[in-house]
Protein backbone atom coordinates (compact mmCIF):
# COMPACT_ATOMS: atom_id res chain seq x y z
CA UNK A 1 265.15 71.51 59.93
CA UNK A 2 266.58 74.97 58.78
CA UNK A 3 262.81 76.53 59.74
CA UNK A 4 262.98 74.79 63.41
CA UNK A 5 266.19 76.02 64.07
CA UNK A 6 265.69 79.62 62.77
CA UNK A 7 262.59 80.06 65.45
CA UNK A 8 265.13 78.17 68.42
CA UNK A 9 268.73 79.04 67.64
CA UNK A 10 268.21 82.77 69.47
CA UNK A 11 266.57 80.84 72.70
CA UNK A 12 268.23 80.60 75.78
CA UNK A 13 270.58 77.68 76.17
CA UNK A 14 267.85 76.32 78.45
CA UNK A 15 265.34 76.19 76.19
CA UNK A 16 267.56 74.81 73.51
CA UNK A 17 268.44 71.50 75.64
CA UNK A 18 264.81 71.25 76.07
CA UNK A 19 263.96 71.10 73.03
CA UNK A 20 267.05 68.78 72.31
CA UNK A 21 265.97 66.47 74.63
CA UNK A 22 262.60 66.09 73.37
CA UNK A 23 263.58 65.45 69.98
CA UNK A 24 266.07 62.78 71.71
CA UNK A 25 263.35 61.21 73.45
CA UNK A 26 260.77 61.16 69.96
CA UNK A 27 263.95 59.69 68.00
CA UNK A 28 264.69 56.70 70.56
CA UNK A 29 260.50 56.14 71.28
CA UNK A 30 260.21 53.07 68.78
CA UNK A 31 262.98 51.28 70.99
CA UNK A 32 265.69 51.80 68.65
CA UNK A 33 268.14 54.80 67.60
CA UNK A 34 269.18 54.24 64.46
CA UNK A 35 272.29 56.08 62.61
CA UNK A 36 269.80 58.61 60.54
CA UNK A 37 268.69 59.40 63.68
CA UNK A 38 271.64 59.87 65.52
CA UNK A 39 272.90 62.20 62.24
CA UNK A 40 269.88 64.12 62.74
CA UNK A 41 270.40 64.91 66.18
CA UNK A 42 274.17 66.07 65.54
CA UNK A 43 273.22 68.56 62.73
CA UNK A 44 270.41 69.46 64.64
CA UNK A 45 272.63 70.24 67.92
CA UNK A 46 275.58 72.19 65.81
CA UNK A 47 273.14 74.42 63.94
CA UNK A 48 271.39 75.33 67.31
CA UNK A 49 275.22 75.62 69.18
């Protein structure tokens, strides 16, 4: 995660909800959205601001 978020975290708040989103939509694609999932997303959000 550390490597994704050093190429992303100097993006343009635009780009980061993009990329947010997507990684929403690949997390809740089985169906489900499960609490790793949901932690992942979190951290992933605060590192990127």
């Amino acid at each position: 995660m550390n490597e994704v978020v050093a190429v992303f975290v100097e993006s343009e708040l635009r780009i980061k909800k993009i990329i947010l989103l997507e990684t929403l939509g690949l997390s809740y694609s089985e169906g489900e959205f499960d609490d790793s999932e949901k932690g992942f997303i979190n951290e992933y959000a605060k590192k990127l601001d």
